[in-house]
Protein backbone atom coordinates (compact mmCIF):
# COMPACT_ATOMS: atom_id res chain seq x y z
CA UNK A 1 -18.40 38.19 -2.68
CA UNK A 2 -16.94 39.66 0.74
CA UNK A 3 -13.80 41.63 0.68
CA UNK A 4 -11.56 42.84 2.95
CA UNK A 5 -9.76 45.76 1.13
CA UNK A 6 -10.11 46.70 -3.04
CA UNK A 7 -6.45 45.41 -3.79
CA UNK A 8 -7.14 41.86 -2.33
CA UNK A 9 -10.87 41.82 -3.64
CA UNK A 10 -9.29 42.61 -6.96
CA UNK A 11 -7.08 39.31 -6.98
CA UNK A 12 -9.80 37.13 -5.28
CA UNK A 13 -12.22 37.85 -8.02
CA UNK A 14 -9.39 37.49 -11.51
CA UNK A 15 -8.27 34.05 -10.13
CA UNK A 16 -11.79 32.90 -8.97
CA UNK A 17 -13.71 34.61 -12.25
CA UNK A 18 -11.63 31.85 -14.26
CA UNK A 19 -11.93 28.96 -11.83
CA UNK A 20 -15.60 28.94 -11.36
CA UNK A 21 -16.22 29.61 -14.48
CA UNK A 22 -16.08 25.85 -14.84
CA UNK A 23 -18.94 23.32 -13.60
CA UNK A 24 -18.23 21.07 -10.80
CA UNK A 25 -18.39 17.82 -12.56
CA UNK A 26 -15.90 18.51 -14.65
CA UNK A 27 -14.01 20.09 -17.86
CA UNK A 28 -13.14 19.50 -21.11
CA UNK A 29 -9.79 18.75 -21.61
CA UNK A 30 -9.14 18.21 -25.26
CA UNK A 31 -6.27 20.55 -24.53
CA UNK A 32 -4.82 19.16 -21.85
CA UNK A 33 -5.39 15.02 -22.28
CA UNK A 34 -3.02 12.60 -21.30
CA UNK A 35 -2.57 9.45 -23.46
CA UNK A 36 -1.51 6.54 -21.05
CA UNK A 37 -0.94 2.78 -22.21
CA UNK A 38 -3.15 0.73 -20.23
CA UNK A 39 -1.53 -1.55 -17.58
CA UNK A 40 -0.63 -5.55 -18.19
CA UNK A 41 -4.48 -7.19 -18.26
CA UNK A 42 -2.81 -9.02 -15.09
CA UNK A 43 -2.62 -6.24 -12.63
CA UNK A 44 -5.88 -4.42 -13.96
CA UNK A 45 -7.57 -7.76 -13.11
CA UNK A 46 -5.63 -7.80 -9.88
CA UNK A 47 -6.89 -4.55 -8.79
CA UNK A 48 -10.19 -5.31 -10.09
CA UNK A 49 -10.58 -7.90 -7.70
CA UNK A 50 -9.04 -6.11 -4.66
CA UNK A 51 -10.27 -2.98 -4.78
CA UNK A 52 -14.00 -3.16 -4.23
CA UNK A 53 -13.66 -5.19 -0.81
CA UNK A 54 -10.75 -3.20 0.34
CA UNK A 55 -11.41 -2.12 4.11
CA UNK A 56 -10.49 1.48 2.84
CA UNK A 57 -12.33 1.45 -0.22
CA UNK A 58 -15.27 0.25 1.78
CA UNK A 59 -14.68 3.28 4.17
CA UNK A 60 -14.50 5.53 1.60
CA UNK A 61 -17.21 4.31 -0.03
CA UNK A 62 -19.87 4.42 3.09
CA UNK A 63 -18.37 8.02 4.04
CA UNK A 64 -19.91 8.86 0.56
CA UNK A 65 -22.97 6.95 1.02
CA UNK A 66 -23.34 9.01 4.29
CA UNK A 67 -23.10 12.89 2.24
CA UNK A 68 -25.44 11.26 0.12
CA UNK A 69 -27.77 10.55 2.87
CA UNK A 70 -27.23 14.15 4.31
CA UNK A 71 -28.02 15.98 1.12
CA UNK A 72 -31.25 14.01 1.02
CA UNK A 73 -32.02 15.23 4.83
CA UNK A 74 -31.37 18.78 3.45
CA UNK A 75 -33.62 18.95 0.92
CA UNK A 76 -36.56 18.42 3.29
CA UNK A 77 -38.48 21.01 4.89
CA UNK A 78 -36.95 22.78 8.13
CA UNK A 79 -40.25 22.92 10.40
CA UNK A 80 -42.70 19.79 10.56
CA UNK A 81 -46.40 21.13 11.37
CA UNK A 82 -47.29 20.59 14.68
CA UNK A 83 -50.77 19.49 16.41
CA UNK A 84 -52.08 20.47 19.84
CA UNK A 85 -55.32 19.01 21.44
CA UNK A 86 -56.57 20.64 24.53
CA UNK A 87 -59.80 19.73 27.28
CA UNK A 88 -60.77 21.22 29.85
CA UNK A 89 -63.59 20.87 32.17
CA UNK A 90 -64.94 22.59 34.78
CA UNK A 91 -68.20 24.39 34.90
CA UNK A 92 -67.91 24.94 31.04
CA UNK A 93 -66.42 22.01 29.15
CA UNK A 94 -64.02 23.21 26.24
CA UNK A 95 -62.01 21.15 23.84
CA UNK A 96 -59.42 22.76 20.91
CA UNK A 97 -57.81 21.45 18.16
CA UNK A 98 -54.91 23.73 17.03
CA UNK A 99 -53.05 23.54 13.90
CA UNK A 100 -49.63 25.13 13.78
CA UNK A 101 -46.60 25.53 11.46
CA UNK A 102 -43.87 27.80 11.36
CA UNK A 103 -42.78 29.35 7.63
CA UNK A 104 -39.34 28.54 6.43
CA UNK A 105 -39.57 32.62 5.92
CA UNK A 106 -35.49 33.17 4.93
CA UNK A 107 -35.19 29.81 3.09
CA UNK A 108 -32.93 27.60 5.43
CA UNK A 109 -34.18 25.07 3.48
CA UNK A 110 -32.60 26.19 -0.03
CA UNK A 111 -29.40 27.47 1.76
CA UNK A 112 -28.77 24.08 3.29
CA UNK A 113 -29.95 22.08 0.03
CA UNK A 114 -27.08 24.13 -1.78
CA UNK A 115 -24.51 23.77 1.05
CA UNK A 116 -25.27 19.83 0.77
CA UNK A 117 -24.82 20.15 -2.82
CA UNK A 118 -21.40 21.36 -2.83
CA UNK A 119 -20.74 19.32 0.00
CA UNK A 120 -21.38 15.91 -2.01
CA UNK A 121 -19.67 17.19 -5.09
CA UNK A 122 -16.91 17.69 -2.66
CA UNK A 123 -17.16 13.75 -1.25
CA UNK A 124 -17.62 13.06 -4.48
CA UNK A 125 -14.46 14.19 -5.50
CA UNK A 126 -12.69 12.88 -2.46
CA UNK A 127 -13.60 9.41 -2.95
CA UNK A 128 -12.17 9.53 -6.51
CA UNK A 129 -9.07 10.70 -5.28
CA UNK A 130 -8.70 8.01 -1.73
CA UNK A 131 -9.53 5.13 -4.49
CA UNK A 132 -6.33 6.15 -6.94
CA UNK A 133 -4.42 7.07 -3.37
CA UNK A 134 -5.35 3.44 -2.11
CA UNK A 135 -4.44 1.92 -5.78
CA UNK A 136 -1.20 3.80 -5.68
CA UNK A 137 -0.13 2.67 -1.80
CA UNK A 138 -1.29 -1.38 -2.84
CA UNK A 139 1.11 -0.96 -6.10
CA UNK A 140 4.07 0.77 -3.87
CA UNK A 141 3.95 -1.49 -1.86
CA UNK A 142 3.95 -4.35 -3.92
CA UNK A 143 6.71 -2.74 -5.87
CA UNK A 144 8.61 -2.57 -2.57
CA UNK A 145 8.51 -5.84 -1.73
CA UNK A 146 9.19 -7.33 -5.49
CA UNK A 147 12.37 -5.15 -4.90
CA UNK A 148 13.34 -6.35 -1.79
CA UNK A 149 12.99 -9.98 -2.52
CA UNK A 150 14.92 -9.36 -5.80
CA UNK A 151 17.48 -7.85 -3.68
CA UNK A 152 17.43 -11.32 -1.25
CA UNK A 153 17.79 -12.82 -4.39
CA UNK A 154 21.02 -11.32 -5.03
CA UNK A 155 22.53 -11.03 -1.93
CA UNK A 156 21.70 -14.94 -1.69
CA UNK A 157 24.39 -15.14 -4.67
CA UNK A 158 26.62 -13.08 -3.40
CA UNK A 159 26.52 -15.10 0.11
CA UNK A 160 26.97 -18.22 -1.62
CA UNK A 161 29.50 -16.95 -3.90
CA UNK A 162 31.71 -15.00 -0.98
CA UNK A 163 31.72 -18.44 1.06
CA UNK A 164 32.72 -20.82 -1.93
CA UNK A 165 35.28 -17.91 -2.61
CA UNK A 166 36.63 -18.30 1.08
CA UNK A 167 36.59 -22.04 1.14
CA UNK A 168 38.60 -22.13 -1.98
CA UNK A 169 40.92 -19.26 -0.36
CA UNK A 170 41.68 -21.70 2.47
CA UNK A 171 42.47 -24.73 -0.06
CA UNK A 172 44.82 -22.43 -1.83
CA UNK A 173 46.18 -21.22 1.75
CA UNK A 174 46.61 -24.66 2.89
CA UNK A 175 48.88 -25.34 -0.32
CA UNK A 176 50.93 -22.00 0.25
CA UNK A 177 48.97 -20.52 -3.38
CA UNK A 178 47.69 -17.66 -1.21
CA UNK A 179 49.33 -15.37 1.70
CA UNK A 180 47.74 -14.69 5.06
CA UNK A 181 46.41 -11.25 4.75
CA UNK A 182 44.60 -12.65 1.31
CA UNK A 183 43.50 -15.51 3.30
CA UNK A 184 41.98 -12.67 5.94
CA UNK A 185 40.58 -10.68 3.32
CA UNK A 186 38.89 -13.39 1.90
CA UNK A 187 37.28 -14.34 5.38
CA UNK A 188 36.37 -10.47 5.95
CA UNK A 189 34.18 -10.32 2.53
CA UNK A 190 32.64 -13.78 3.15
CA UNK A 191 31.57 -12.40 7.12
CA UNK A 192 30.93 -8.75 5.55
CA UNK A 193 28.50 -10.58 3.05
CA UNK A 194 26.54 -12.70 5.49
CA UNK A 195 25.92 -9.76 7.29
CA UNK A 196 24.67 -7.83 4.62
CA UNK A 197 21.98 -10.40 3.58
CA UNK A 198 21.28 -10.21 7.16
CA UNK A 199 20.29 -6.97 6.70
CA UNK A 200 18.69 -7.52 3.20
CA UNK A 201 16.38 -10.25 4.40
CA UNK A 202 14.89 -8.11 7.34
CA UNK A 203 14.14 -5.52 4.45
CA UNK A 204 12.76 -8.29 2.50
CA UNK A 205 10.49 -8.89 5.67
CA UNK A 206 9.34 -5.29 6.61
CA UNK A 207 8.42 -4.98 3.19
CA UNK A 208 6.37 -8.06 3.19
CA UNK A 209 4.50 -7.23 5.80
CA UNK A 210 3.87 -3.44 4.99
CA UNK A 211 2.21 -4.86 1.71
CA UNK A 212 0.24 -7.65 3.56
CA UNK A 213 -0.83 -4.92 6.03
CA UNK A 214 -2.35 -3.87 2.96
CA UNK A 215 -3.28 -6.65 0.84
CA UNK A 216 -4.67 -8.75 3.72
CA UNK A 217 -4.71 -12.18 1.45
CA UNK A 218 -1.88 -14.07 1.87
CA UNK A 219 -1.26 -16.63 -0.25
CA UNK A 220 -3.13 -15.60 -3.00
CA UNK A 221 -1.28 -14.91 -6.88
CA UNK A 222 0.36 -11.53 -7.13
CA UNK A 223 0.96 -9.83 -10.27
CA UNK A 224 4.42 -9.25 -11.39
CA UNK A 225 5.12 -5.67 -12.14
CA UNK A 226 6.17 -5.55 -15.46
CA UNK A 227 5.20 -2.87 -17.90
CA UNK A 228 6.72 -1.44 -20.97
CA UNK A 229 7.12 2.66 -19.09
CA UNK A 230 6.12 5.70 -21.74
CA UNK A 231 7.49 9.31 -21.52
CA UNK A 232 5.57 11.60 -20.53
CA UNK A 233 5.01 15.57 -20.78
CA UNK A 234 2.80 18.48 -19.17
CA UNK A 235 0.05 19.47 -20.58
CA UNK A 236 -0.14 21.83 -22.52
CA UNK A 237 -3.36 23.47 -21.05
CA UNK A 238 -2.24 23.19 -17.34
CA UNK A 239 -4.34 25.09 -15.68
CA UNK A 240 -7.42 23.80 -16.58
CA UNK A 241 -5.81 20.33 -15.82
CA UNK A 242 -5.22 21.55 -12.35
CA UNK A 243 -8.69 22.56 -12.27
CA UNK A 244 -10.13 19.32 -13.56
CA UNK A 245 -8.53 17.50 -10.83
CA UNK A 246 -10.03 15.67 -7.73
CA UNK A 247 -7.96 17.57 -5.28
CA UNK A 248 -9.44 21.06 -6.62
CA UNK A 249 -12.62 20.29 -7.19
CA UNK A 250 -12.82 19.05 -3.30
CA UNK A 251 -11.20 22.68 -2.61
CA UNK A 252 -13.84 24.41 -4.99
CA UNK A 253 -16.94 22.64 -3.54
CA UNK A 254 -15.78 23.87 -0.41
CA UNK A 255 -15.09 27.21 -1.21
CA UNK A 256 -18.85 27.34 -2.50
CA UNK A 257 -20.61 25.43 0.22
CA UNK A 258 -18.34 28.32 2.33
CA UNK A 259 -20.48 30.96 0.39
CA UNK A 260 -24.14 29.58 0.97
CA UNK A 261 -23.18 29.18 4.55
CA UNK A 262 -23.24 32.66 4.44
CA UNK A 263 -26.99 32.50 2.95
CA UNK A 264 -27.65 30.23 5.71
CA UNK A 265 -26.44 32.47 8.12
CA UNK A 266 -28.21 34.98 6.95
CA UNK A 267 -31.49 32.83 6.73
CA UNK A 268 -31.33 31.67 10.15
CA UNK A 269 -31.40 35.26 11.23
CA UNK A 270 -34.74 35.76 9.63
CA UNK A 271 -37.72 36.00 11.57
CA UNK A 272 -39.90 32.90 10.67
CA UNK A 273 -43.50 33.50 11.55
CA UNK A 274 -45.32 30.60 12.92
CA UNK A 275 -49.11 30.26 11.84
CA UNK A 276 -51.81 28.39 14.03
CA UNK A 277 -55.14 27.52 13.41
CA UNK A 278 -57.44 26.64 16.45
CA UNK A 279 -61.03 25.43 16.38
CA UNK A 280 -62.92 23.47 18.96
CA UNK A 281 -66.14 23.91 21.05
CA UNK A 282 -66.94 25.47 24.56
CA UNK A 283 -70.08 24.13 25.59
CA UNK A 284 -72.90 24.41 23.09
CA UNK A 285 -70.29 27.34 21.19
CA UNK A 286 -68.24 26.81 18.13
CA UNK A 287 -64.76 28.15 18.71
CA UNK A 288 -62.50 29.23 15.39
CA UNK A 289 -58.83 31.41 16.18
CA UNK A 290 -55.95 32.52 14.19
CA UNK A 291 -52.64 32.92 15.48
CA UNK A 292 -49.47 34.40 14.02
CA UNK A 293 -46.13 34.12 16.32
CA UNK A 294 -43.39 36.38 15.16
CA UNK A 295 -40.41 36.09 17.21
CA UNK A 296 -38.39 39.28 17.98
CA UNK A 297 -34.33 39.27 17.86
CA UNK A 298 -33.60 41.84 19.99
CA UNK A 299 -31.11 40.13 22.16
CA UNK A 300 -29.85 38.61 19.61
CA UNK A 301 -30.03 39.33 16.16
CA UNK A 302 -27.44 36.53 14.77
CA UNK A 303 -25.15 39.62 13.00
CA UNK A 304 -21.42 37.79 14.54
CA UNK A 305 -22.66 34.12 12.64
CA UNK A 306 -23.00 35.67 9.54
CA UNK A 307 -19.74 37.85 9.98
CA UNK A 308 -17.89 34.91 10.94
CA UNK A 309 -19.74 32.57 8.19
CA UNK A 310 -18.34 35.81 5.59
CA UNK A 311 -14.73 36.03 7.42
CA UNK A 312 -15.13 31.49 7.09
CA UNK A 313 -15.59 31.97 3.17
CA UNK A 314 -12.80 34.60 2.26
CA UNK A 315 -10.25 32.35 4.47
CA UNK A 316 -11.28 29.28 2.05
CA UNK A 317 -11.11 31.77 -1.43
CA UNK A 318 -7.28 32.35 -0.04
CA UNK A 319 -7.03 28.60 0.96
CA UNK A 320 -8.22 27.69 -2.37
CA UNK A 321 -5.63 29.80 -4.13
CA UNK A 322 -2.83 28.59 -2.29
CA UNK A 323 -4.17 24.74 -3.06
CA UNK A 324 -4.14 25.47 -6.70
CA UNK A 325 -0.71 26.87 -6.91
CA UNK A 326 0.69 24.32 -4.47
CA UNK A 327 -0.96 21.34 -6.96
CA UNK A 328 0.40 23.22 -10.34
CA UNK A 329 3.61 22.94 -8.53
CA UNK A 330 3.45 19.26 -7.98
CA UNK A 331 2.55 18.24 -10.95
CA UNK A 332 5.03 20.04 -12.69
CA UNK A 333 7.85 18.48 -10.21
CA UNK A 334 6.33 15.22 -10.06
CA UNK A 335 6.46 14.94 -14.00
CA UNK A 336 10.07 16.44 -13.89
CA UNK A 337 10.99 13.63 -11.57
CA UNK A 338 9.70 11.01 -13.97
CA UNK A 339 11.05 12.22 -17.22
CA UNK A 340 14.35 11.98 -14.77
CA UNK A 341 14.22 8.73 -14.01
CA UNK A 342 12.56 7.50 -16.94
CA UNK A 343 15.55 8.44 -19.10
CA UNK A 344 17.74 7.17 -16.43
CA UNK A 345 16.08 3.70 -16.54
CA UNK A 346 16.19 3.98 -20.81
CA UNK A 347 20.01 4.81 -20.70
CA UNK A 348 20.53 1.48 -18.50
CA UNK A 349 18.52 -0.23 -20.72
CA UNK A 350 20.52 0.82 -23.81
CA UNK A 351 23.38 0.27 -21.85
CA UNK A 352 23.34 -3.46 -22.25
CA UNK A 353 24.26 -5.73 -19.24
CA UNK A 354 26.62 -7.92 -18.96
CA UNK A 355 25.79 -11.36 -18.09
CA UNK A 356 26.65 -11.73 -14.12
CA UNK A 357 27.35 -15.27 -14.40
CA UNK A 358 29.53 -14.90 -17.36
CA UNK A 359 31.34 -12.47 -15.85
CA UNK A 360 32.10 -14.00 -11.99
CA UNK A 361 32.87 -17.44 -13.90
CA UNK A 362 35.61 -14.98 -15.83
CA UNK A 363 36.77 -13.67 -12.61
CA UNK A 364 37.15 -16.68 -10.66
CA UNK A 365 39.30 -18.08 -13.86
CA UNK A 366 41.76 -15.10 -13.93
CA UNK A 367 42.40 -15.27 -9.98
CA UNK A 368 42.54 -18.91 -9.34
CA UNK A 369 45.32 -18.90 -12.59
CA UNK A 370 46.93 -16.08 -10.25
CA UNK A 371 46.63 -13.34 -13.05
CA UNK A 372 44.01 -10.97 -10.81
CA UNK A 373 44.77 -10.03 -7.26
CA UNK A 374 42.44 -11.07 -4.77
CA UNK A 375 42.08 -7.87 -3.53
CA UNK A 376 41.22 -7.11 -7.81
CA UNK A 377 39.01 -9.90 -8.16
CA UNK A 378 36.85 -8.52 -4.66
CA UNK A 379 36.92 -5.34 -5.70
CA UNK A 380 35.09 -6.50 -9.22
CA UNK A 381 32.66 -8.66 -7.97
CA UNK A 382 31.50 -6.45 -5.30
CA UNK A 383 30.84 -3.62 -8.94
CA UNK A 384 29.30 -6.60 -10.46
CA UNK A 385 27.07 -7.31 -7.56
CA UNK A 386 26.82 -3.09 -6.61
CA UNK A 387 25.67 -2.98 -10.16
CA UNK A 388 22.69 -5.10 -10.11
CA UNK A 389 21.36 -3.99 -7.49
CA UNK A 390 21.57 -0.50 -8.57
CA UNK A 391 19.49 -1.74 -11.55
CA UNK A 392 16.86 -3.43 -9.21
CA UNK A 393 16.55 -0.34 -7.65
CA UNK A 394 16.57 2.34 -10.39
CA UNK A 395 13.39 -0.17 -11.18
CA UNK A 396 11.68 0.67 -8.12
CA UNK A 397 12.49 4.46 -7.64
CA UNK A 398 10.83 4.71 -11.34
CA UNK A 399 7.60 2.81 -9.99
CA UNK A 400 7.21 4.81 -7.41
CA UNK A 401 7.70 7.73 -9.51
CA UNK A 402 5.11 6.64 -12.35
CA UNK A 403 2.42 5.70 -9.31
CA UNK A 404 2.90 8.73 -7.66
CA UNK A 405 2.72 11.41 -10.85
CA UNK A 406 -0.41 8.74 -11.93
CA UNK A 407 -2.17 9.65 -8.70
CA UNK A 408 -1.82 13.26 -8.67
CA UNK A 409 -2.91 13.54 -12.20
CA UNK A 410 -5.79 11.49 -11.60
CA UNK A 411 -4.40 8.66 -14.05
CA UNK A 412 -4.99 5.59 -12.40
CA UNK A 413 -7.86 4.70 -13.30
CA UNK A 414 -7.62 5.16 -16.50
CA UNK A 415 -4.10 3.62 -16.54
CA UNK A 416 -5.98 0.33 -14.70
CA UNK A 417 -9.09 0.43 -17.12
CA UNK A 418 -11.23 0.32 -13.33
CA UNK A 419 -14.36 1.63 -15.94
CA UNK A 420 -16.35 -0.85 -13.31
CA UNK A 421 -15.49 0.88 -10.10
CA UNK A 422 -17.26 4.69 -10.30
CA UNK A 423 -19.15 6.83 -8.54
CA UNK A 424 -22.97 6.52 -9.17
């Protein structure tokens, strides 16, 4: 390793001694598993079907065909041998065959096959995690715009409900039941709510299209999000989880492909000898040479590449530091937030709702007898109504929060069962 001072060396090599000291492909984690009830057959089968010919999971996929295709170029051999013929005639005819091919003397070749190495464990990685990041955006959005049409849904009600509650103010007006300013008020809620669904349906639309922009297939079945939400908890070995995951196993391929581009460096600053051998004839007289070309870096010997290529790799150690602590730190938030909202959505639950319809019909009895206000009986519907669609969304803020902790644990797909969809 490169250092710049003993104190920083000494921190470098304590948090990078225990993270290396895992393979690339993987860990164990009988310490730190997560148990996760596998989604509705429904939506795995809807993924299952949506995924592979996704235009970003096709991206992805050919991005990793492509490192794939660049480690194979690596592991080849740096210099090709190269073949000269040569005739000349003039009083004495001479023709040469040469023969010439230039050593891989500081082993570019190795260097590069273990740069490539890293890198593809790093695409490797990467395509993992765009897959679950394209999984969670399809299900966020679909979640969106379940919510918002649940939301039309309601405000639809409450439209239809303000305007038969106007046109039955007016009847009472017109037979002196109700005053003016309850007349007004009446009129004000019934204009307030068209306005509102207004508003509601243009959600309704943005969030259809954001999840078309997505899905592409309109028309088609969609899955309804239902699914019976668990509680959840860190795990216990955290670390190693962090380790284990996609996002730090991209940051430690990178952090070694960093250090053998410092072998690389160092290679490419090697002399390589080149080797020729020339036979041929001139006239009646066998000709036979040897050739060795050594070429001399004296103007420049390639010293500032390998001291960048050594400042490159310490920059990445500290990057990779910084990643790991930012990622503990998510997932220890991100699970926070879930356990949140999770017992939020478990006390409404328990809470038991009352039946809307039971409720308004109640309402509309008690003020058309004249025993509730009308400023009482608006004033109730609208906590009815404010109600249910604090329920509808308290649904969506916790499928957000589920997709979201899923994908930065790396849950997905096991959550989906995608055991079809991996990287060869």
């Amino acid at each position: 390793m490169y250092f710049i001072d003993k104190q920083g060396a000494l921190g470098i090599l304590f948090f990078f001694g225990a993270m290396f000291a895992y393979p690339l492909s993987g860990y164990a984690q009988s310490s730190g598993k997560i148990d996760i009830n596998p989604a509705p057959h429904d939506l795995q089968k809807f993924m299952q079907q949506v995924l592979p010919s996704h235009p970003r999971f096709t991206a992805a996929r050919a991005e990793l065909e492509a490192i794939k295709a660049q480690y194979d170029a690596a592991t080849k051999a740096i210099y090709n041998p190269e073949l000269e013929l040569d005739a000349e005639k003039t009083d004495i005819r001479t023709a040469t065959v040469e023969l010439s091919q230039t050593i891989d003397w500081g082993d570019q070749r190795g260097a590069k096959t273990r740069i490539a190495k890293y890198r593809l464990a790093a695409a490797q990685a990467r395509f993992q995690r765009e897959r679950q990041r394209l999984i969670r955006d399809l299900l966020i959005a679909l979640s969106n715009y379940q919510n918002k049409t649940r939301l039309a849904d309601l405000s639809s009600q409450r439209m239809k409900l303000m305007k038969d509650f106007y046109a039955l103010a007016k009847e009472k007006h017109a037979a002196g039941d109700l005053n003016q300013v309850e007349l007004d008020l009446a009129q004000l809620a019934y204009s307030e709510a068209v306005l509102n669904n207004a508003q509601i349906l243009a959600g309704q639309v943005n969030a259809e299209q954001s999840f078309y922009a997505l899905y592409t297939s309109h028309g088609a079945s969609l899955p309804e999000l239902v699914y019976e939400f668990q509680n959840i908890a860190i795990p216990s070995d955290l670390d190693a989880f962090v380790l284990s995951l996609p996002q730090m196993r991209i940051v430690r391929a990178d952090v070694e492909a960093s250090k053998n581009t410092i072998a690389l460096r160092e290679s490419e600053s090697s002399a390589d000898p080149t080797v020729a051998l020339r036979g041929g004839k001139e006239d009646k007289q066998s000709l036979v040479g040897l050739t060795l070309t050594i070429p001399l870096y004296v103007r420049n010997n390639y010293r500032a590449e390998i001291t960048a290529a050594r400042s490159e790799y310490l920059q990445s150690e500290q990057l990779a530091q910084q990643a790991f602590r930012d990622l503990r730190r998510d997932i220890t938030s991100l699970t926070r937030h879930y356990q949140l909202t999770y017992n939020a959505w478990q006390q409404w639950q328990a809470s038991g709702q009352v039946s809307m319809k039971r409720q308004l019909k109640l309402l509309k009895r008690l003020w058309r007898a004249g025993d509730l206000s009308t400023t009482d009986y608006l004033v109730q519907i609208k906590q009815n109504l404010d109600t249910q669609s604090a329920g509808i969304e308290l649904q969506n803020t916790l499928w957000s929060s589920w997709l979201t902790w899923l994908e930065a644990t790396a849950q997905i797909d096991s959550w989906l069962q995608l055991n079809n969809i991996r990287v060869q």
